[in-house]
C-alpha atoms as a PDB file:
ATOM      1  CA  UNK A   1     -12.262  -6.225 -23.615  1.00  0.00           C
ATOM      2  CA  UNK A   2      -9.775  -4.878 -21.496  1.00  0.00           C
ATOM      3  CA  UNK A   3     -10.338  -2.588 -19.107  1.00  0.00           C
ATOM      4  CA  UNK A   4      -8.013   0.571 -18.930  1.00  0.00           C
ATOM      5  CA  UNK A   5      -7.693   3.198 -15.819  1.00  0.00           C
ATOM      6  CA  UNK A   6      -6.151   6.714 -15.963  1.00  0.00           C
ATOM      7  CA  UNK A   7      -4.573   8.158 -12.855  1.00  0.00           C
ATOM      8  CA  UNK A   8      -2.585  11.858 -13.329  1.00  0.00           C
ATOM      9  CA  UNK A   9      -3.038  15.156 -11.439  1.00  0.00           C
ATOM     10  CA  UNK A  10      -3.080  16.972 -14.874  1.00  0.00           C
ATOM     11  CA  UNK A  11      -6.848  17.203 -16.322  1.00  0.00           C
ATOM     12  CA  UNK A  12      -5.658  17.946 -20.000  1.00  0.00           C
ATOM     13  CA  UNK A  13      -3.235  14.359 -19.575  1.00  0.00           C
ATOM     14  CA  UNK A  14      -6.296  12.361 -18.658  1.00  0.00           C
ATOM     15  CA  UNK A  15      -8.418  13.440 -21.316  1.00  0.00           C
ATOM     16  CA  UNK A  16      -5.849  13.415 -23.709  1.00  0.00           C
ATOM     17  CA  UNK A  17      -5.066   9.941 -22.980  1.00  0.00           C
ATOM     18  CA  UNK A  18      -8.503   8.846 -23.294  1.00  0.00           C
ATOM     19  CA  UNK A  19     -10.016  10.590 -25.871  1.00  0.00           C
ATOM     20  CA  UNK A  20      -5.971  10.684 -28.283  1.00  0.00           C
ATOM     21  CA  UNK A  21      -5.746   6.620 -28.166  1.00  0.00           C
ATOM     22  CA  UNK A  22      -7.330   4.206 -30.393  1.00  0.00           C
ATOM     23  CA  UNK A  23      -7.775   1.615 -27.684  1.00  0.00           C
ATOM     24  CA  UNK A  24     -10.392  -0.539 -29.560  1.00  0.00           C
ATOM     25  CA  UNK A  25      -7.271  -1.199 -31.898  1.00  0.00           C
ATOM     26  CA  UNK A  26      -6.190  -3.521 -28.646  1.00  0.00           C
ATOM     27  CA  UNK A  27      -9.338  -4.730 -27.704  1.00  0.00           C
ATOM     28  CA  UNK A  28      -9.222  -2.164 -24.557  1.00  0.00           C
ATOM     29  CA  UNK A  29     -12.018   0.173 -22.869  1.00  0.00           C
ATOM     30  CA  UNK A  30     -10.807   3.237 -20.679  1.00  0.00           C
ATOM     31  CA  UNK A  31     -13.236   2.436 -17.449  1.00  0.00           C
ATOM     32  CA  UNK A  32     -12.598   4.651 -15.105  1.00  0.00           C
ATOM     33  CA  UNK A  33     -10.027   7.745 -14.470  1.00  0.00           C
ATOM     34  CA  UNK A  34      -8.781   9.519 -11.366  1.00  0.00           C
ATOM     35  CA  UNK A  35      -6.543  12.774 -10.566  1.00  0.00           C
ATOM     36  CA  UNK A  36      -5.153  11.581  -7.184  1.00  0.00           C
ATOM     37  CA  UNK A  37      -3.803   8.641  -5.727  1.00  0.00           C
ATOM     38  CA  UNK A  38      -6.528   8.005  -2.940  1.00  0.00           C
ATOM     39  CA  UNK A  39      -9.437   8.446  -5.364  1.00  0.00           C
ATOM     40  CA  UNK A  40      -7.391   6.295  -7.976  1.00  0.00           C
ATOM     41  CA  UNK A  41      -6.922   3.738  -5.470  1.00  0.00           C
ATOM     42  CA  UNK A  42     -10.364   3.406  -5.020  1.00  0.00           C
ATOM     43  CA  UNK A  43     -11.548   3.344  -8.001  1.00  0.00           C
ATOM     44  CA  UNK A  44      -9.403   0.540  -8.714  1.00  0.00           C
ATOM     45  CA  UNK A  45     -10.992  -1.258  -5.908  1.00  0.00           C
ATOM     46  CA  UNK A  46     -14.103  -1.270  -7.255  1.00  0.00           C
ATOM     47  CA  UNK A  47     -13.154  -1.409 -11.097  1.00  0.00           C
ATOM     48  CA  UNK A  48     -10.240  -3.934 -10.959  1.00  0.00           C
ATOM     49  CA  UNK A  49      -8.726  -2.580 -14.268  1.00  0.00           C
ATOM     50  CA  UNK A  50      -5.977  -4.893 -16.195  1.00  0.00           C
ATOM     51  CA  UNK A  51      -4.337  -2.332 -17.673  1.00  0.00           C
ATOM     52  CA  UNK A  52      -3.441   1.431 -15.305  1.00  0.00           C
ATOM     53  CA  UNK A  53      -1.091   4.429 -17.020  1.00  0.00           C
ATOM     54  CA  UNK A  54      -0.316   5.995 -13.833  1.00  0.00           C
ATOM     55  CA  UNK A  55       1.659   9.120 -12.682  1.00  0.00           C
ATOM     56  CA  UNK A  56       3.810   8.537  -9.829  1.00  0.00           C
ATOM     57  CA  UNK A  57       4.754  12.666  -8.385  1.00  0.00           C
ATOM     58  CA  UNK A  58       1.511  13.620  -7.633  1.00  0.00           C
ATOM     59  CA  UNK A  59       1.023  15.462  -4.401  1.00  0.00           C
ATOM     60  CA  UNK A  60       0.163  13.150  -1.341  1.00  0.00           C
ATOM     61  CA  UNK A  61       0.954  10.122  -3.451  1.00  0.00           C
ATOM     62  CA  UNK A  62       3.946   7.593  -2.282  1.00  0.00           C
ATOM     63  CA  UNK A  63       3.872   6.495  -5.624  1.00  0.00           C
ATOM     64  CA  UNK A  64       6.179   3.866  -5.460  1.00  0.00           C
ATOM     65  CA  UNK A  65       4.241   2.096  -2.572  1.00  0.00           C
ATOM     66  CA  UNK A  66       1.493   2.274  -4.635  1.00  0.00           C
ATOM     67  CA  UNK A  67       2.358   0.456  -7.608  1.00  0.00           C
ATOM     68  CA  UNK A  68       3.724  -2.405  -5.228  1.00  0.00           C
ATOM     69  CA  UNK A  69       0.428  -2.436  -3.167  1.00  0.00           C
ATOM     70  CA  UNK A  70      -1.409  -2.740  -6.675  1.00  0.00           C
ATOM     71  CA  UNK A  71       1.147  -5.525  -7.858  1.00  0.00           C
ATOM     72  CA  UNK A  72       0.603  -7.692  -4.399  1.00  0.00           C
ATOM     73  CA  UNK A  73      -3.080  -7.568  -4.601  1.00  0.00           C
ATOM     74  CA  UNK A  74      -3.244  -7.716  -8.621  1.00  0.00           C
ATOM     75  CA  UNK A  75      -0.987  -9.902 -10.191  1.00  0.00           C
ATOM     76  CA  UNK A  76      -1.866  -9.477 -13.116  1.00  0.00           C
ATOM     77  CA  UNK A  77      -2.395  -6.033 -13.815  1.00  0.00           C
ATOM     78  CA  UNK A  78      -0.324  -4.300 -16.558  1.00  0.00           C
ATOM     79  CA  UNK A  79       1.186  -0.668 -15.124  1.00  0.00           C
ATOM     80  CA  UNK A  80       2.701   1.850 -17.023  1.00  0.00           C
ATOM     81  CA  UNK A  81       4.253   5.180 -15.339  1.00  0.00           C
ATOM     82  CA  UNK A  82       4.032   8.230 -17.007  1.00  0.00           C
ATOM     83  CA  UNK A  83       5.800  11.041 -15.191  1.00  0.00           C
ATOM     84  CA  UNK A  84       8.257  13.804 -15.153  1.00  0.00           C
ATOM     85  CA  UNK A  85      10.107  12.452 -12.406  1.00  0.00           C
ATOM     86  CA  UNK A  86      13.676  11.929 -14.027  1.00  0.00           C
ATOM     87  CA  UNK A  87      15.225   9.674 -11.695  1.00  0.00           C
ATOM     88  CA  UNK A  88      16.813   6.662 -13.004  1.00  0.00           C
ATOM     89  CA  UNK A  89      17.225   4.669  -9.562  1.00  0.00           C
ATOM     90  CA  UNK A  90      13.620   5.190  -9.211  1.00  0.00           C
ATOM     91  CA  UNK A  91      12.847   3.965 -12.811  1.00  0.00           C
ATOM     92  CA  UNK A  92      14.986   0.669 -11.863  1.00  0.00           C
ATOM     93  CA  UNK A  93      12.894   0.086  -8.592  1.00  0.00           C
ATOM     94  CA  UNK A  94      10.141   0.668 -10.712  1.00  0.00           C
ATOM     95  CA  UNK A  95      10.827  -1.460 -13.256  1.00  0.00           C
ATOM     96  CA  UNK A  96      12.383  -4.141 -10.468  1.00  0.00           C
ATOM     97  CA  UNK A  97       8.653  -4.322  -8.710  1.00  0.00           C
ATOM     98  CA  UNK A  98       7.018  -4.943 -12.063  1.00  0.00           C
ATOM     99  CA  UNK A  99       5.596  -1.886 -14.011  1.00  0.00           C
ATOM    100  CA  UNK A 100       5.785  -2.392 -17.977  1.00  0.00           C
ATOM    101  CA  UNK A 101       6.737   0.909 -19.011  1.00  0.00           C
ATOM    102  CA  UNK A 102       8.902   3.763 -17.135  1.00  0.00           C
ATOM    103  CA  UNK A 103       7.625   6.702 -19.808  1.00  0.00           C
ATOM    104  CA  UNK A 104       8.809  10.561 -18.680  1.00  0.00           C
ATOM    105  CA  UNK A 105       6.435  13.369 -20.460  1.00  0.00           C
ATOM    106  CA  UNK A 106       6.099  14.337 -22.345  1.00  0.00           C
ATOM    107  CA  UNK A 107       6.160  11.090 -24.447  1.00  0.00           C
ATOM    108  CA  UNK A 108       5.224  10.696 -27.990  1.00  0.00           C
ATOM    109  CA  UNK A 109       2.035   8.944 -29.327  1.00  0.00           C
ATOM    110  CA  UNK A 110       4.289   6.385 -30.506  1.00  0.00           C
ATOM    111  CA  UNK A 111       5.701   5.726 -27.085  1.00  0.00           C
ATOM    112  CA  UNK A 112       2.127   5.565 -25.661  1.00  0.00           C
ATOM    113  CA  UNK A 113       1.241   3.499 -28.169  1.00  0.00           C
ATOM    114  CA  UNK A 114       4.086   1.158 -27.571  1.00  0.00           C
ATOM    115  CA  UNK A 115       3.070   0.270 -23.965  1.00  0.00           C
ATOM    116  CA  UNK A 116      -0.357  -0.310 -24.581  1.00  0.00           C
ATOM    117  CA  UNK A 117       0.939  -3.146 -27.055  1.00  0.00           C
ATOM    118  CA  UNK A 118       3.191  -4.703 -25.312  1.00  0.00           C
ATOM    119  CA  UNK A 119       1.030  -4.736 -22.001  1.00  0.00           C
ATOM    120  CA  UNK A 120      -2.110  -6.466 -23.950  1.00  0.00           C
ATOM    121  CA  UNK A 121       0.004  -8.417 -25.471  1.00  0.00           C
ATOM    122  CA  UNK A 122       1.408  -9.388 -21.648  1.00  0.00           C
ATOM    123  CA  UNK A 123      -2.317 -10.153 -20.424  1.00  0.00           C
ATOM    124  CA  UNK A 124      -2.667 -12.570 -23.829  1.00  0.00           C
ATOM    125  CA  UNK A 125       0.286 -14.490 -22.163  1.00  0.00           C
ATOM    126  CA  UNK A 126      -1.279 -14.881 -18.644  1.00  0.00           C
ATOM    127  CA  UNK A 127      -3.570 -17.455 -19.265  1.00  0.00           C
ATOM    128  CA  UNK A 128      -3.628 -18.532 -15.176  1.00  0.00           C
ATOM    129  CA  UNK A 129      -3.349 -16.069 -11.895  1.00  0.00           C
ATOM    130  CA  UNK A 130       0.057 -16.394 -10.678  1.00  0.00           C
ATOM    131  CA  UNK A 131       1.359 -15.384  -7.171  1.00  0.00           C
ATOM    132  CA  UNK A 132       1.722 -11.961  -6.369  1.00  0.00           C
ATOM    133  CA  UNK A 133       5.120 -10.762  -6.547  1.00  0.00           C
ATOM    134  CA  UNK A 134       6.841 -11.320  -3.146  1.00  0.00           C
ATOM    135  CA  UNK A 135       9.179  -8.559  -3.199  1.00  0.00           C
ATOM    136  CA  UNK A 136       6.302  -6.832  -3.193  1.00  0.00           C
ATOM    137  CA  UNK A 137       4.637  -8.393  -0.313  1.00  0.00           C
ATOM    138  CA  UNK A 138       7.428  -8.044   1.718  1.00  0.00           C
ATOM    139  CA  UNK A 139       7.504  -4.121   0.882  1.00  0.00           C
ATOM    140  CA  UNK A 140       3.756  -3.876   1.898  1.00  0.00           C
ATOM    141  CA  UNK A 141       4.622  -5.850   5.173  1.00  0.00           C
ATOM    142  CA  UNK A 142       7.574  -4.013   5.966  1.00  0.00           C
ATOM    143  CA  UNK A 143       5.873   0.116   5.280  1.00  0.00           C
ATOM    144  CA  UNK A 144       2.629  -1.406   6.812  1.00  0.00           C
ATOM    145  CA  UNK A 145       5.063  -2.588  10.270  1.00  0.00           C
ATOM    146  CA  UNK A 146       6.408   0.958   9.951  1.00  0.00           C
ATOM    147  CA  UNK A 147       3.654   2.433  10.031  1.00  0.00           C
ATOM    148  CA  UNK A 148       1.837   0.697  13.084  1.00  0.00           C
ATOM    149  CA  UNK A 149       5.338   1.684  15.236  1.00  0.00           C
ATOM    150  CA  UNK A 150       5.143   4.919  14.292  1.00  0.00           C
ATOM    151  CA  UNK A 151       1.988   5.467  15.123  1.00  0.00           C
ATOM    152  CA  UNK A 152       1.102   2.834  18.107  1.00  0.00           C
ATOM    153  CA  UNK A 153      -0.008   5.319  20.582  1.00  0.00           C
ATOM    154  CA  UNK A 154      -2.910   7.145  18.454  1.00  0.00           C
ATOM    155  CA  UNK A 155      -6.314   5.476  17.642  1.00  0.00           C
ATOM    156  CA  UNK A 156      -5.003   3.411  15.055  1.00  0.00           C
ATOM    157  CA  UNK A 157      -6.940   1.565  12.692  1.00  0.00           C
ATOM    158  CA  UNK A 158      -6.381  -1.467   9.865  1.00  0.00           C
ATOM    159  CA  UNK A 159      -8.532   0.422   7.119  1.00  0.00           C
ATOM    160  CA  UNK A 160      -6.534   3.467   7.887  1.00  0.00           C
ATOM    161  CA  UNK A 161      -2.618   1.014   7.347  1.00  0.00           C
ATOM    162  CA  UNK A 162      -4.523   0.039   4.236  1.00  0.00           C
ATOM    163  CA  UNK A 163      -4.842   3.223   3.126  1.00  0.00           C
ATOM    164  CA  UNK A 164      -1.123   4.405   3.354  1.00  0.00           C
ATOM    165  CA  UNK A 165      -0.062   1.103   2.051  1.00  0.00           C
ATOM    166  CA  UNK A 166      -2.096   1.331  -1.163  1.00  0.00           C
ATOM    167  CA  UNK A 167      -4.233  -2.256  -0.895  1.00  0.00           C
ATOM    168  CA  UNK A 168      -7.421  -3.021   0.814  1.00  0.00           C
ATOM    169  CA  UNK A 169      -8.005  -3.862   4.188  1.00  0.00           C
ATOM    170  CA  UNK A 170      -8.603  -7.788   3.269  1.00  0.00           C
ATOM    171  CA  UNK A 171      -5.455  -7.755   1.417  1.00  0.00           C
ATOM    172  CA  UNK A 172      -3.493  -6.021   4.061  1.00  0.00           C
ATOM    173  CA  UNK A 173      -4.958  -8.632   6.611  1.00  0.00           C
ATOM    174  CA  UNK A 174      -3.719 -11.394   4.711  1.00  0.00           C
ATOM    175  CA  UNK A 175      -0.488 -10.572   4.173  1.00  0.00           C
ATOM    176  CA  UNK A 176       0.488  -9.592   7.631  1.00  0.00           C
ATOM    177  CA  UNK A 177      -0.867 -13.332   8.885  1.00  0.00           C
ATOM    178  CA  UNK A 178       0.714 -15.014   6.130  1.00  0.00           C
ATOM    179  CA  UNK A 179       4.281 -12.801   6.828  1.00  0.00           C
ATOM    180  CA  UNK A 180       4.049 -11.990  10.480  1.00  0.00           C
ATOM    181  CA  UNK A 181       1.780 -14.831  11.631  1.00  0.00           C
ATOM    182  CA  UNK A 182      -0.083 -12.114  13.627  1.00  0.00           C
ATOM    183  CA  UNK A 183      -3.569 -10.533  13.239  1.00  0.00           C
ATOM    184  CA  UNK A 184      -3.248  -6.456  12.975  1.00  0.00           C
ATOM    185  CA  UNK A 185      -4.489  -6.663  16.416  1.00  0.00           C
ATOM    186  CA  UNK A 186      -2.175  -8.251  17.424  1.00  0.00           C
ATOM    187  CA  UNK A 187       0.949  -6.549  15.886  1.00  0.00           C
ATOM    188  CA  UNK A 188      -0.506  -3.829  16.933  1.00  0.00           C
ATOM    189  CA  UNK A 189      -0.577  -5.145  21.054  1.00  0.00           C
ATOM    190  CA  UNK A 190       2.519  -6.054  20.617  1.00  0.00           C
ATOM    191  CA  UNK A 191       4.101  -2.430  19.612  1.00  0.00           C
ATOM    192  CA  UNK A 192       2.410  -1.242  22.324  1.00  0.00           C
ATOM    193  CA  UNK A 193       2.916  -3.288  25.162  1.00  0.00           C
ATOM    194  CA  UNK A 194       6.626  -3.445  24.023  1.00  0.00           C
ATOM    195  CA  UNK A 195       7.044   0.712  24.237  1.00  0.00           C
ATOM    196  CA  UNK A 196       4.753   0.465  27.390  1.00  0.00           C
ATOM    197  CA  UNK A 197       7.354  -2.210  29.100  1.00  0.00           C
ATOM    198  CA  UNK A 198      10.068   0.559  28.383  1.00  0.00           C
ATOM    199  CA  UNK A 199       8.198   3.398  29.869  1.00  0.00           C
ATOM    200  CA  UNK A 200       7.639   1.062  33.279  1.00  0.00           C
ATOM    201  CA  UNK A 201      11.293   1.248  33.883  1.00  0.00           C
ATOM    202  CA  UNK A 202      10.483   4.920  34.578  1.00  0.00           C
ATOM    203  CA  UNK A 203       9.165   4.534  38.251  1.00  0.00           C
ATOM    204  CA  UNK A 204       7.838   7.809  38.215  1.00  0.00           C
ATOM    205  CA  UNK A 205       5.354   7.470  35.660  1.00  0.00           C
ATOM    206  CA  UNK A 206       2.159   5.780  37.212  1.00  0.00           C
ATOM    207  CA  UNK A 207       1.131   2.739  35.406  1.00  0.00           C
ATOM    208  CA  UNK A 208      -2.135   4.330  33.976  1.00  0.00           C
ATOM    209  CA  UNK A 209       0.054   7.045  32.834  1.00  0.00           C
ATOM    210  CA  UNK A 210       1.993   4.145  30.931  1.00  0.00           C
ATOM    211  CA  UNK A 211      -0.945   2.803  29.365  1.00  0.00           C
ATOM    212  CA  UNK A 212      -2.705   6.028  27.731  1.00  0.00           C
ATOM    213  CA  UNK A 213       0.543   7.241  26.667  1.00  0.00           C
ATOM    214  CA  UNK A 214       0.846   3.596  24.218  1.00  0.00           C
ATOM    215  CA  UNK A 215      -2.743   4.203  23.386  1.00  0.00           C
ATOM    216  CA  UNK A 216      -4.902   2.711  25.223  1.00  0.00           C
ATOM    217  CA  UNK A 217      -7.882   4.457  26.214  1.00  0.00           C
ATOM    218  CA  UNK A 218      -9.035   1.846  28.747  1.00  0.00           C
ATOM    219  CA  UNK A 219      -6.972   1.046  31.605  1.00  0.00           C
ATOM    220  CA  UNK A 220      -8.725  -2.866  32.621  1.00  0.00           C
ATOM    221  CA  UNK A 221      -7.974  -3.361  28.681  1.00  0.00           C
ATOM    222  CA  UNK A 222      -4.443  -2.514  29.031  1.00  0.00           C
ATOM    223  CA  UNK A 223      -3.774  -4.786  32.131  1.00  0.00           C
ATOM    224  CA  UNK A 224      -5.757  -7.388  30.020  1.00  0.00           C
ATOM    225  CA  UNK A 225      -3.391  -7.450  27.246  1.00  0.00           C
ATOM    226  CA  UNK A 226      -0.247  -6.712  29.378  1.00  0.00           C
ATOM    227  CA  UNK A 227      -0.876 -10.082  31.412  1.00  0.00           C
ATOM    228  CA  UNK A 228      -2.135 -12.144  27.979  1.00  0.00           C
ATOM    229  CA  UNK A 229       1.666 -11.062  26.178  1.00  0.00           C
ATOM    230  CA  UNK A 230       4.038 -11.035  29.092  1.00  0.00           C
ATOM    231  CA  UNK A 231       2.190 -13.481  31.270  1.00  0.00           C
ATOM    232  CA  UNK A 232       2.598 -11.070  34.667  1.00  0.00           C
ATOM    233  CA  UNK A 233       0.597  -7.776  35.232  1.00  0.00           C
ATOM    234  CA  UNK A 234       2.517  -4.368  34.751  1.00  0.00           C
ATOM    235  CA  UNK A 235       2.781  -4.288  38.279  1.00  0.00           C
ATOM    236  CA  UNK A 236       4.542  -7.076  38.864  1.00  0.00           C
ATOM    237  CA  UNK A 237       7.123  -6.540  35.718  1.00  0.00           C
ATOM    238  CA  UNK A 238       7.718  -2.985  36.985  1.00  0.00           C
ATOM    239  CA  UNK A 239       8.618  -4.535  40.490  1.00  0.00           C
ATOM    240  CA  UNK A 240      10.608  -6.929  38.938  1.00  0.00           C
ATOM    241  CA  UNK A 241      12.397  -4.986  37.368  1.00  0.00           C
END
């Protein structure tokens, strides 16, 4: 049986969906269902669907960043877009990053009906896991590195990069050790210590000033992991330089 998941900000969609297919005709359950992206994200987590009809313009919802974060961590998950968002670059990218169907509402039944086929009949056909996609790795990577420099001087957090990136915190982990060859942590040093060496060339900012502003809370902790990265204390670089 394969399980089915339901993600749109429209109530009457959802239950139309649900209750309007005959999903036993392709061996498929609907599991679970969702009307944002953050609680369909985590119910995903802990249902692990095969097959997800998903709308992609919901509010708060990167949608696009989603779909690849649910590609990386599930290979093999079948994803069909249903949406009102009539953009055909979009569709392409879409498409590109691996979702079965691009369908704009409203669709017909027959439409529907159409992507459900073809997507069991694409899990029939995947008799072994294979590797997640890497374009969409390296999409995760690269909005997940975004992320951390954007936000390097606040109390930043892997679980919370997890959550704007769409996969879970394990998953996240992994990739940026297998693409960076860094721990979060460490990335996350690094961004900071590398804004904090640009604000010592400011010699009137003291060096305690330097370290708060790049987010660190405890001074003895910043010197720590100033000497560990650069090899010299921030004193010493900013009288070097």
């Amino acid at each position: 049986m394969y399980k089915v998941m339901i993600i749109d900000d429209e109530p009457i969609i959802v239950e139309g969906l649900s209750k309007s297919i005959p999903w036993e005709k392709w061996n498929c359950e609907v599991v679970a269902t969702a009307n944002d992206g953050y609680e369909g994200t985590e119910l995903i987590q802990k249902y692990k669907p095969n097959i997800i009809f998903c709308d992609i313009s919901m509010p708060e919802l990167d949608g696009l960043t989603m779909i690849v974060g649910l590609k990386s961590e599930f290979a093999d998950m079948e994803i069909s877009i249903l949406t009102g968002y009539r953009d055909f670059d979009y569709a392409q990218q879409a498409i590109n990053l691996g979702v079965t169907r691009f369908l704009l509402k409203p669709s017909s039944m027959k439409e529907i009906e159409e992507a459900v086929e073809t997507m069991t009949e694409n899990l029939k056909k995947k008799h072994i896991l294979v590797e997640p996609h890497e374009k969409a790795n390296s999409f995760i990577v690269k909005n997940a590195m975004k992320y951390i420099d954007e936000h390097y001087n606040e109390k930043l957090t892997l679980s919370e990069v997890a959550e704007k990136t769409y996969v879970s915190q394990w998953h996240l982990s992994k990739l940026l050790n297998k693409e960076v060859g860094k721990s979060f942590t460490e990335i996350l040093n690094d961004t900071r210590i590398k804004y904090a060496k640009r604000m010592l060339e400011d010699s009137s900012l003291r060096i305690g000033d330097v370290a708060r502003k790049v987010g660190f809370l405890d001074f003895s902790h910043f010197s720590r992991v100033f000497k560990k990265i650069e090899g010299i204390s921030a004193n010493e670089y900013r009288n070097h330089m």
